[in-house]
Protein backbone atom coordinates (compact mmCIF):
# COMPACT_ATOMS: atom_id res chain seq x y z
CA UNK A 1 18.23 -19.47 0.06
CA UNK A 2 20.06 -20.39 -2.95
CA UNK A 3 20.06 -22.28 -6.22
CA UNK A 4 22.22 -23.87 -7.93
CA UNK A 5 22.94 -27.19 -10.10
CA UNK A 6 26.31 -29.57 -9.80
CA UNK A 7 27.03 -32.29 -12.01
CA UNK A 8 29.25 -34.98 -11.70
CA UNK A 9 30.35 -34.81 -8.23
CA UNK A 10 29.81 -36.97 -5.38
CA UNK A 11 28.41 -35.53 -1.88
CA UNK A 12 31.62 -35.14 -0.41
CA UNK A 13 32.75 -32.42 -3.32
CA UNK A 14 29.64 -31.19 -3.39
CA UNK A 15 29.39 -30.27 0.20
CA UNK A 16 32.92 -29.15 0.06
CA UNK A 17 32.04 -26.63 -2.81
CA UNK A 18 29.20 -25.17 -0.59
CA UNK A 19 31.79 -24.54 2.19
CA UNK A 20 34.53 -23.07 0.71
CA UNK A 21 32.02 -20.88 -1.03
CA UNK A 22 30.86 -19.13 2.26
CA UNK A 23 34.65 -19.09 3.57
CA UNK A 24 35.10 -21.91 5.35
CA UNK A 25 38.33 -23.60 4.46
CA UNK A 26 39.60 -26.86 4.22
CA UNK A 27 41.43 -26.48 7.71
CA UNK A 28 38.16 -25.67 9.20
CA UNK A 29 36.67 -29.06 8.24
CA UNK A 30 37.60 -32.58 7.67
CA UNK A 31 35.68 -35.83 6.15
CA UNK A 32 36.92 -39.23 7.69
CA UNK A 33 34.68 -41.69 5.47
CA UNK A 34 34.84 -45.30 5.30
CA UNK A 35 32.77 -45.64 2.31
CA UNK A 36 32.89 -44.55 -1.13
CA UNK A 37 30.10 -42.72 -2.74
CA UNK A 38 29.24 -41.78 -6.13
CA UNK A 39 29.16 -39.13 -8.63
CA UNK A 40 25.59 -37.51 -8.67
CA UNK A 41 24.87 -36.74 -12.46
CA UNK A 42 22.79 -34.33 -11.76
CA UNK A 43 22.13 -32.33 -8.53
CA UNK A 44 20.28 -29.90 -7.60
CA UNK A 45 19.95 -27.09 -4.59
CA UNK A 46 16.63 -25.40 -5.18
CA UNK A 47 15.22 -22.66 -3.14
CA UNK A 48 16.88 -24.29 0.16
CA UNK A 49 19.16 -22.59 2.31
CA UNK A 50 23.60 -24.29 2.46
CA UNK A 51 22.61 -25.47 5.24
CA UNK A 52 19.30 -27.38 4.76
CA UNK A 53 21.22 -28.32 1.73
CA UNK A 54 24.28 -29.88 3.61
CA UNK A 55 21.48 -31.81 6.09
CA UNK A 56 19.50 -33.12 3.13
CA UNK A 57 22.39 -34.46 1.02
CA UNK A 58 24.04 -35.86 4.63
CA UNK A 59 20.44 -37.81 6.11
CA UNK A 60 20.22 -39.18 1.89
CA UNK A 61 23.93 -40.73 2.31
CA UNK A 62 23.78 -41.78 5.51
CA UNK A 63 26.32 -39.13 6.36
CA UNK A 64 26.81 -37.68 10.07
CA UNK A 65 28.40 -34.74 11.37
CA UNK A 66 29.96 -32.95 14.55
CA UNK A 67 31.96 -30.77 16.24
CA UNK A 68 35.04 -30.67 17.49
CA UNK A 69 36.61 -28.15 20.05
CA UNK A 70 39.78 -27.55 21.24
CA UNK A 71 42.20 -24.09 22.40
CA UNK A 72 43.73 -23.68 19.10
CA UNK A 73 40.15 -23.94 17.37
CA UNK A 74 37.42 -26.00 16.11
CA UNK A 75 36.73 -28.01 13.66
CA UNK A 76 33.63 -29.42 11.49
CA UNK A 77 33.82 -33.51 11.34
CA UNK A 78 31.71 -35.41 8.53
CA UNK A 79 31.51 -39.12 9.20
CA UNK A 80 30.29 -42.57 8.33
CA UNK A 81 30.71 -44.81 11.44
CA UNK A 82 31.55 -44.69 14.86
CA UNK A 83 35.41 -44.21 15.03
CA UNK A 84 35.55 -40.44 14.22
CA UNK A 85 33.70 -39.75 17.38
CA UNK A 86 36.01 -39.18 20.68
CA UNK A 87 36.17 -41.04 23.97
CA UNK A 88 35.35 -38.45 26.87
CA UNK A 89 36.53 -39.29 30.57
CA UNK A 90 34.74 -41.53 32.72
CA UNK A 91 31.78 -40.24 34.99
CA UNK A 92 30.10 -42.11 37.04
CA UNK A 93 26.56 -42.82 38.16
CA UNK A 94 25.17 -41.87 41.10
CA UNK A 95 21.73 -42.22 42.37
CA UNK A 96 20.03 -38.49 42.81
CA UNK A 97 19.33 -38.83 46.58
CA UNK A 98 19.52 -34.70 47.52
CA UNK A 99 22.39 -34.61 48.91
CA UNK A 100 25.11 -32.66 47.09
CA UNK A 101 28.50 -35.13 45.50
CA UNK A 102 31.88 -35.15 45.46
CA UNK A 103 32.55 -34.41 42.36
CA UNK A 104 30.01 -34.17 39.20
CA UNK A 105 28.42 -37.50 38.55
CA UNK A 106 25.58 -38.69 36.53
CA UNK A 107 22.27 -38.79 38.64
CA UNK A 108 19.89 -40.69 36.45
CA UNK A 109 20.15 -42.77 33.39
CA UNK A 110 16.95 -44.86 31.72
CA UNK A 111 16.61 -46.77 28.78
CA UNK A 112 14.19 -46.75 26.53
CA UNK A 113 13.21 -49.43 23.83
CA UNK A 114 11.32 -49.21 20.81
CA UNK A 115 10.11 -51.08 18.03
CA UNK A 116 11.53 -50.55 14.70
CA UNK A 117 11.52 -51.66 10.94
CA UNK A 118 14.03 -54.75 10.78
CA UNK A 119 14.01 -55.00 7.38
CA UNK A 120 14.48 -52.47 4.36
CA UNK A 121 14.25 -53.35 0.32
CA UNK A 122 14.98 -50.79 -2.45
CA UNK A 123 14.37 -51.01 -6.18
CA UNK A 124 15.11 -48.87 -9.62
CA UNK A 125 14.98 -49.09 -13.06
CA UNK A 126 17.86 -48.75 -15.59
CA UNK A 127 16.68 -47.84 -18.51
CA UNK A 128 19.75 -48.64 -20.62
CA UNK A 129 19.10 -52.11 -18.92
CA UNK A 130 15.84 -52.68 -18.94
CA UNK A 131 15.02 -56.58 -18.33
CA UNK A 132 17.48 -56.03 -14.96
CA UNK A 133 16.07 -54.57 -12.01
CA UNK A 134 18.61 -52.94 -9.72
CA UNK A 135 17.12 -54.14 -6.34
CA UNK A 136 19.43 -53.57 -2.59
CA UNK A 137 18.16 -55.24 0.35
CA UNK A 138 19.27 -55.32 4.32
CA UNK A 139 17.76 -57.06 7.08
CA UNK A 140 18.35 -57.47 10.74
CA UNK A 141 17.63 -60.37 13.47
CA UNK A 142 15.24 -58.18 15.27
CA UNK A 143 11.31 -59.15 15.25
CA UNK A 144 8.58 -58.14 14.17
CA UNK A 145 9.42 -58.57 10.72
CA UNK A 146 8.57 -54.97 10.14
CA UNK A 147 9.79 -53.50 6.30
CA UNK A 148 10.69 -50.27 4.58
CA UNK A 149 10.35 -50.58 0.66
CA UNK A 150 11.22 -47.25 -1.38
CA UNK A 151 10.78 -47.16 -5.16
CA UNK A 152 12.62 -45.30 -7.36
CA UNK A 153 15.60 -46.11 -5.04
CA UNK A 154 17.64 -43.64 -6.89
CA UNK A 155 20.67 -46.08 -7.95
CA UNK A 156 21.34 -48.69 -11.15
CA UNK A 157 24.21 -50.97 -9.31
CA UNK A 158 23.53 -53.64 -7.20
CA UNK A 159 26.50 -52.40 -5.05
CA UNK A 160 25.04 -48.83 -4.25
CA UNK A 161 21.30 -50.46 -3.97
CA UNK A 162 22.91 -52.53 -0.80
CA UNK A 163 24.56 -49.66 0.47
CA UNK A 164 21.53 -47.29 0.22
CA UNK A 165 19.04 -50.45 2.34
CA UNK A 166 21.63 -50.50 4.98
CA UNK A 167 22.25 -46.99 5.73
CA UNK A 168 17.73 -46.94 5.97
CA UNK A 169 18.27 -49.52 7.92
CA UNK A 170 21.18 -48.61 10.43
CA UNK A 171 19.10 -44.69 10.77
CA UNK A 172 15.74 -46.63 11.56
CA UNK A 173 17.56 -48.63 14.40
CA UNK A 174 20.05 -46.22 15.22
CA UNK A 175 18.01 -45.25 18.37
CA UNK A 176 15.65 -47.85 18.90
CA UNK A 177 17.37 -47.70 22.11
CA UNK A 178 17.71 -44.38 24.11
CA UNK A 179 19.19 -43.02 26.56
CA UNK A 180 17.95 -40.39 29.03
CA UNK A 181 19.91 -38.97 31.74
CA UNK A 182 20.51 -36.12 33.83
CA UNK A 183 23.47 -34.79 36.27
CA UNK A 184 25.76 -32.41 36.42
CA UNK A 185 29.08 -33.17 34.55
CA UNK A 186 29.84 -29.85 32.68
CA UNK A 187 32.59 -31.87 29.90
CA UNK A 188 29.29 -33.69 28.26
CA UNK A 189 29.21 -32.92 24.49
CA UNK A 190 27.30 -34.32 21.49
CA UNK A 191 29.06 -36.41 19.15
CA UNK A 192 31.45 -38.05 21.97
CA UNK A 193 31.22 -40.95 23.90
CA UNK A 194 30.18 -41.02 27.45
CA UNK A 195 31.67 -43.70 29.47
CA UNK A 196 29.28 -44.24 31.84
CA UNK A 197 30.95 -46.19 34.85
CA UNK A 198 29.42 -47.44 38.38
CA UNK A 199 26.13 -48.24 37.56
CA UNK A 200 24.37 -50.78 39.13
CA UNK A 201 23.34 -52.44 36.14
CA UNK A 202 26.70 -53.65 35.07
CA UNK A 203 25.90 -53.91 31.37
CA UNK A 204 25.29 -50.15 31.06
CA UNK A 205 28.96 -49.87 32.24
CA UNK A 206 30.16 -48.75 28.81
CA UNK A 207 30.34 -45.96 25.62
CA UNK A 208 27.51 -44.05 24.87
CA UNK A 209 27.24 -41.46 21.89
CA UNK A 210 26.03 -38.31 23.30
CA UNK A 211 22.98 -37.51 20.61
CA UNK A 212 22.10 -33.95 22.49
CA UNK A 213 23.48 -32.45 25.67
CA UNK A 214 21.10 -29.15 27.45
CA UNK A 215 23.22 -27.63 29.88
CA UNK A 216 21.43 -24.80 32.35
CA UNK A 217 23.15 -22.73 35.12
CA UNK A 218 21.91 -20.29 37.41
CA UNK A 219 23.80 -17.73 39.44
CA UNK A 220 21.01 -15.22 40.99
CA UNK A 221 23.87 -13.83 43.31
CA UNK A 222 25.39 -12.25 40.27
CA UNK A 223 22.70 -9.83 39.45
CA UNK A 224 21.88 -9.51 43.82
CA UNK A 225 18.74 -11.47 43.91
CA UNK A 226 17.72 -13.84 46.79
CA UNK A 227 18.28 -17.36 46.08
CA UNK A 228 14.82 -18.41 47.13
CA UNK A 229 13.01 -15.17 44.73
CA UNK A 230 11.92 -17.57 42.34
CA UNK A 231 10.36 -20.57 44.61
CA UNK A 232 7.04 -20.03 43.17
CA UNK A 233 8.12 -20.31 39.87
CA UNK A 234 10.61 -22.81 39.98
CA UNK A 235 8.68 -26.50 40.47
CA UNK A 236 11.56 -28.45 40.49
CA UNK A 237 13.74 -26.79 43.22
CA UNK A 238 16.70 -25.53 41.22
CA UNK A 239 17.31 -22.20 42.22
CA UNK A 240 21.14 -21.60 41.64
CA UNK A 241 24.35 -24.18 39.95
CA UNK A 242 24.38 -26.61 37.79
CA UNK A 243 23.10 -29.34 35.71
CA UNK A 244 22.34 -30.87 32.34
CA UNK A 245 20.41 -33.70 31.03
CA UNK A 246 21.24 -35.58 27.49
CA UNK A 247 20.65 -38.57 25.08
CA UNK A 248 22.28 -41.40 24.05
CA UNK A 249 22.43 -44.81 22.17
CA UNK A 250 24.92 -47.74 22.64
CA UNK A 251 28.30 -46.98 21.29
CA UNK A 252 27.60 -50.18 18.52
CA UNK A 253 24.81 -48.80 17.16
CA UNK A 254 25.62 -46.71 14.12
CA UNK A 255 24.58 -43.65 14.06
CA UNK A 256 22.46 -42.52 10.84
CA UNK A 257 20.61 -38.47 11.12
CA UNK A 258 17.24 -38.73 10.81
CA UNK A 259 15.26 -37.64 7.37
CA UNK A 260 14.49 -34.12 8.78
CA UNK A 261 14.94 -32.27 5.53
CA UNK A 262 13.05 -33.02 2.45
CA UNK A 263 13.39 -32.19 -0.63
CA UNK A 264 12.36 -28.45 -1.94
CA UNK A 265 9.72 -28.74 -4.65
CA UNK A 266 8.23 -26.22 -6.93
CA UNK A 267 4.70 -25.64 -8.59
CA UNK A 268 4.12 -25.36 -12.01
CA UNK A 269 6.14 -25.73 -14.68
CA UNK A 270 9.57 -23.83 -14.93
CA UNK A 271 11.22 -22.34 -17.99
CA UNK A 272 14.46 -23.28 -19.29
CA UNK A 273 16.67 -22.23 -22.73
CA UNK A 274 17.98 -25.34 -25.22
CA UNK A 275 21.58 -24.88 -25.20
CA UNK A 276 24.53 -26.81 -27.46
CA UNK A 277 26.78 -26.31 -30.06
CA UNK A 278 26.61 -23.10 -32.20
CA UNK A 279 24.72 -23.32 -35.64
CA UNK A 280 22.45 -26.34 -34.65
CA UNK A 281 18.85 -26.08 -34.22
CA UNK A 282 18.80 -28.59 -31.37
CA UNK A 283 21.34 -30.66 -30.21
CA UNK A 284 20.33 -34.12 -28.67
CA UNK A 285 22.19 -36.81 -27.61
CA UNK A 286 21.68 -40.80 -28.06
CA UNK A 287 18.75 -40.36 -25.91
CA UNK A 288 17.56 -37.99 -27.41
CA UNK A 289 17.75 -36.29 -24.53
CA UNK A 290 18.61 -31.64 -25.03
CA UNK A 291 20.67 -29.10 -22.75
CA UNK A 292 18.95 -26.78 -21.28
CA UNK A 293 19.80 -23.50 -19.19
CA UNK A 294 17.81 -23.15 -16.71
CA UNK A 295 16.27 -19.63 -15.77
CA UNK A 296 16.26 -19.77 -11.33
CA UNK A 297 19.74 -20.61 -10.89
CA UNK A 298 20.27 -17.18 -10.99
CA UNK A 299 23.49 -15.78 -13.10
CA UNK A 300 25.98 -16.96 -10.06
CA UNK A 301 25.15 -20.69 -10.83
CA UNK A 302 26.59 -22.83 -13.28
CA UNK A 303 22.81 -23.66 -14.32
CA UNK A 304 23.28 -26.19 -17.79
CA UNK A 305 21.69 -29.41 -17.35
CA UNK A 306 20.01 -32.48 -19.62
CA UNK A 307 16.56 -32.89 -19.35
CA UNK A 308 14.73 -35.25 -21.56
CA UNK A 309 12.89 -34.36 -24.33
CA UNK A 310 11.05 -37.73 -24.68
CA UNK A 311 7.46 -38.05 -22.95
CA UNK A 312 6.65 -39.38 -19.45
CA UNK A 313 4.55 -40.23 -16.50
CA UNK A 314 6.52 -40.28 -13.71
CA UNK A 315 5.99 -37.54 -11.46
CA UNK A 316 9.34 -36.66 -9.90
CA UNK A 317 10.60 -36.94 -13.71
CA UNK A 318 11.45 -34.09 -15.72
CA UNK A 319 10.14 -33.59 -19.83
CA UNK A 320 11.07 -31.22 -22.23
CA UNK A 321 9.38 -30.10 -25.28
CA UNK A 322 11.48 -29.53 -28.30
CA UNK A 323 10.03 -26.45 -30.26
CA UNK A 324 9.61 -26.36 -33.67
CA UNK A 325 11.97 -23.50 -33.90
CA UNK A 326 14.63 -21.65 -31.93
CA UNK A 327 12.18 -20.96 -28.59
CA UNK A 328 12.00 -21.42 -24.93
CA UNK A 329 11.12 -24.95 -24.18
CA UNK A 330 9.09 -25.43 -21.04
CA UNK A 331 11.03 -28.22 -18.56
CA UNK A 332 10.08 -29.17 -14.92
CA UNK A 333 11.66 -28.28 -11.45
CA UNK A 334 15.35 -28.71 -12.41
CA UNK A 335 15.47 -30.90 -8.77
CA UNK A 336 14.95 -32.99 -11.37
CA UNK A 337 15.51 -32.15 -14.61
CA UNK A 338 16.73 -36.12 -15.77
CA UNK A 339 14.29 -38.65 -15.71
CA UNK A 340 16.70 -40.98 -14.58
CA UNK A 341 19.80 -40.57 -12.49
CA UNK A 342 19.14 -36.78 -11.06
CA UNK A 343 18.95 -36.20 -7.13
């Protein structure tokens, strides 16, 4: 687990930062966005491990990623859409009827629909701005009129409020229709297309993006054991080669990760130490706002942030109190140590 604060850097950097501090190199990974995303003020990775740090930051942007493998070595793909994941040859279906193929096919493949929030709406306030109310909105065609309204919605442009509804939106529906299938083509891998081909149902005839691929094998000869040893065990007589079974959605339905990893909070109140410039008391800016140092981020984190010293009732806010002399002011969780544009 670690802790640590950036400021001014967007997700991209920041994820890059986290990377190249465990080693892995800018050869090793690659970001093909469409989009452009902001600078984060103020960020924070508290108590959480790079990883659930990467995954959090990702499912809040909207932000996918996968792997890709090839002789010469692999490489770790962010993405925003649908182009950065590759095409895979075609397989085609096959009906499971117990009788061994040809050559690997795809033995069953069902669809499964769901119902899903069609609408999303997203608010903030600006403080600076105060009579304007940064709102984003995104809606589909689907029914029921089902909605999704967050507040704070953790922007103050119109721009990034529309971009923020219609990545909820796009992850809500990204699966609202599934895939399930099972055979025995060993190539299958998540975050590619399968092009499913020969299907009876023509319009299934197309890409789908490969969400999660199990493969299992069994080779009981190997070790000298009977084929049949297990028949008591085994319900589903598979006893030695084989097989996999996977999900997917329709190649035009962008993929967004699901919100899988929250936000680390802490109890209590945490300590902190005013910094600024040397010989003042306390320095403030126009918002009256004091930098503090912040005592968990640990000595290998670049720990100064601004937390506010004015009063509030917001509880994923942060408040300072200013001493009346050169002490320790007590400040919040520095996951959000800015009342207003901290993530």
């Amino acid at each position: 687990f670690n802790q640590k604060i950036y400021q001014h850097l967007s997700v991209p950097k920041i994820i890059a930062q986290v990377l190249e501090a465990r080693g892995i190199l800018a050869d090793a990974y690659s970001f093909q966005l469409g989009a452009t995303y902001p600078e984060r003020v103020y960020c924070t990775q508290y108590d959480e491990s790079d990883l659930h740090f990467i995954q959090r930051l990702c499912e809040e942007e909207g932000i996918h990623f996968h792997f890709q493998h090839s002789a010469s070595g692999h490489k770790l793909v962010f993405g925003d859409d649908q182009t950065v994941f590759r095409k895979l040859a075609a397989v085609n279906y096959q009906q499971d009827s117990g009788m061994a193929a040809e050559q690997p096919v795809i033995k069953r493949f069902n669809l499964r629909l769901e119902t899903r929030t069609s609408r999303v709406g997203r608010r903030d306030y600006d403080f600076e701005k105060p009579r304007l109310l940064p709102e984003g909105a995104a809606k589909s065609e689907f029914m029921p009129d089902l909605e999704d309204y967050d507040y704070p919605g953790l922007f103050t442009q119109q721009a990034r409020g529309k971009q923020l509804a219609t990545r909820a939106l796009e992850r809500h529906r990204s699966d609202y229709r599934l895939a399930e299938g099972k055979g025995d083509e060993p190539s299958l891998v998540s975050g590619h297309f399968l092009t499913l081909a020969a299907h009876p149902r023509s319009e299934w005839n197309d890409l789908w993006l490969l969400l999660e691929v199990i493969h299992e094998g069994k080779q009981p000869q190997v070790l000298g054991e009977n084929i049949t040893s297990d028949v008591t065990s085994n319900k589903d007589d598979f006893h030695q080669g084989y097989r996999n079974r996977f999900l997917a959605t329709p190649w035009d339905a962008h993929y967004r990760p699901p919100l899988e990893h929250p936000k680390p909070k802490s109890l209590g109140s945490q300590t902190a130490v005013v910094t600024g410039p040397k010989g003042e008391e306390i320095h403030c800016d126009q918002y009256g706002r004091i930098n503090i140092a912040t005592n968990t981020a640990g000595s290998r984190c670049s720990s100064t942030g601004t937390a506010t010293a004015r009063p509030t009732t917001t509880p994923a806010a942060g408040c300072a109190s200013p001493p009346a002399g050169p002490a320790t002011p007590t400040a919040p969780s520095p996951s959000r140590a800015s009342a207003w544009k901290c993530w």
